[in-house]
Protein backbone atom coordinates (compact mmCIF):
# COMPACT_ATOMS: atom_id res chain seq x y z
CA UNK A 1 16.59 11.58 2.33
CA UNK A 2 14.39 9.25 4.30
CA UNK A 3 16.16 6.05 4.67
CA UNK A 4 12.70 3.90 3.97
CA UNK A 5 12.21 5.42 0.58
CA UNK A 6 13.53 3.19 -2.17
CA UNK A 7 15.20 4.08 -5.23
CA UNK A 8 12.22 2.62 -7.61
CA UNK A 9 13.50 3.67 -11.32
CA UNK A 10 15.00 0.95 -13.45
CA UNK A 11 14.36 -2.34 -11.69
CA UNK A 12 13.43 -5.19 -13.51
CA UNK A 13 10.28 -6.41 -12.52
CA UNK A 14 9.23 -2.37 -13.43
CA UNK A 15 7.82 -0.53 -10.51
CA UNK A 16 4.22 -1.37 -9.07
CA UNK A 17 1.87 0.99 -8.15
CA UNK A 18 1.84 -0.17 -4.96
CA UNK A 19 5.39 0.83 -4.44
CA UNK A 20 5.01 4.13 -5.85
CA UNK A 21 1.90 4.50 -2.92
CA UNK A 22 4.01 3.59 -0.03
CA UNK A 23 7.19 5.84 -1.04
CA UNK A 24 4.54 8.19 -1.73
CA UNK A 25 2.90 7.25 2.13
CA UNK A 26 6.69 7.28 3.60
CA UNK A 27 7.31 10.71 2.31
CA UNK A 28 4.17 12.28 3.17
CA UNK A 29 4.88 10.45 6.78
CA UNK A 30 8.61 12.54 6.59
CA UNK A 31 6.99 16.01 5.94
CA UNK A 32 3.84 15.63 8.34
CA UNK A 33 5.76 13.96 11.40
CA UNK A 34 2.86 12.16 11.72
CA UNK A 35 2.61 8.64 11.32
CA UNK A 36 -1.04 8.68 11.09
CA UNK A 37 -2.98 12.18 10.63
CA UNK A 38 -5.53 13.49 12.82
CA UNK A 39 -9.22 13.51 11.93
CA UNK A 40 -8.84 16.98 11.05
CA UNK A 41 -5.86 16.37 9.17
CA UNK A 42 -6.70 12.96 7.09
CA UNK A 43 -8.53 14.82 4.35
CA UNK A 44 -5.03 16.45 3.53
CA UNK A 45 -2.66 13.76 4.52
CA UNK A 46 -4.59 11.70 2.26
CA UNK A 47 -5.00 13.81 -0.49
CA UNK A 48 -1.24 14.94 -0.24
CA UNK A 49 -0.42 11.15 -0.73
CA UNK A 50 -3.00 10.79 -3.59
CA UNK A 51 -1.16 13.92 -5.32
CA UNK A 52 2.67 12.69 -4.79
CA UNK A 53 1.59 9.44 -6.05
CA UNK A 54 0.24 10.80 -9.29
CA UNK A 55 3.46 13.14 -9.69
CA UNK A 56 6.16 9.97 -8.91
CA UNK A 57 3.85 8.30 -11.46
CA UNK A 58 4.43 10.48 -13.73
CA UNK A 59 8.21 10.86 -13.36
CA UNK A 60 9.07 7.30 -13.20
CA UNK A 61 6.96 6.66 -16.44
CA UNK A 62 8.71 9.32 -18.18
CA UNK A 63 12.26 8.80 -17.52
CA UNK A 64 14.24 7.06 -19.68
CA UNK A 65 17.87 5.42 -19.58
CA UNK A 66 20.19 3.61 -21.59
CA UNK A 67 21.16 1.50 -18.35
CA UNK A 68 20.33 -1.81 -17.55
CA UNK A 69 17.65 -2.73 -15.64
CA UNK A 70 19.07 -3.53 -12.25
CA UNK A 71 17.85 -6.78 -10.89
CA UNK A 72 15.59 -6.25 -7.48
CA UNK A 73 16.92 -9.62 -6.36
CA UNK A 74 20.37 -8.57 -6.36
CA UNK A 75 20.34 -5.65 -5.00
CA UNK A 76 18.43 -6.38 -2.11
CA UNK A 77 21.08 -8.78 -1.31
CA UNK A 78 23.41 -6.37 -1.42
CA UNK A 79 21.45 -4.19 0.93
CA UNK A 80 21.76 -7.10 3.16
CA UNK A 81 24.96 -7.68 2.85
CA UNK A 82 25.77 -4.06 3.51
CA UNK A 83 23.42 -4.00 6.59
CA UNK A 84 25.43 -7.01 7.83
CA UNK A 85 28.97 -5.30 7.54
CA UNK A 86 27.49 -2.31 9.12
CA UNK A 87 25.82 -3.64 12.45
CA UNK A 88 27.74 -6.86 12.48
CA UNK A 89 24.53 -9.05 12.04
C-alpha cells in the first residue's frame, strides 16, 4: 500500500471530504506514476480521481463498527513517535 494514504475510517473528528480527495489524488498518483498528468491525460487523471472519490465516499459512509472512534490526535503522535524510533529523529 502507498505509505501516504491514511487509514481514514473511524476517527473522531469523522472524515472530511477533503481527505477522502487527496487519498483519492495519492492513489490515482500510485497507479498513473505520474505526479501530474499530461494535457492529454488530465481529462482521465481527473476524472479517475473524481470516480475513486465518489466510491471511498461511499465505503467510508457505509461501514459500520462497534469500535471506538480512535482519536486523530493520538494517533498521530504515535506515528511520530514511531517515526522517531525508526530513523532516530
Amino acid at each position: 500500500m502507498c505509505r501516504n494514504i491514511k487509514t481514514l475510517f473511524n476517527f473522531e473528528p469523522p472524515v472530511t471530504e477533503d481527505e477522502i480527495r487527496d487519498a483519492s489524488l495519492q492513489f490515482v498518483r500510485k497507479l498513473s506514476g505520474f505526479t501530474k498528468p499530461s494535457k492529454a491525460n488530465e481529462e482521465a487523471f481527473h476524472r479517475a480521481i473524481d470516480e475513486i472519490s465518489t466510491a471511498a465516499h461511499t465505503l467510508l459512509h457505509s461501514l459500520v463498527t462497534n469500535a471506538e472512534p480512535r482519536d486523530r490526535e493520538i494517533e498521530a503522535e504515535r506515528l511520530r513517535a514511531r517515526s522517531a524510533e525508526r530513523f532516530g529523529r
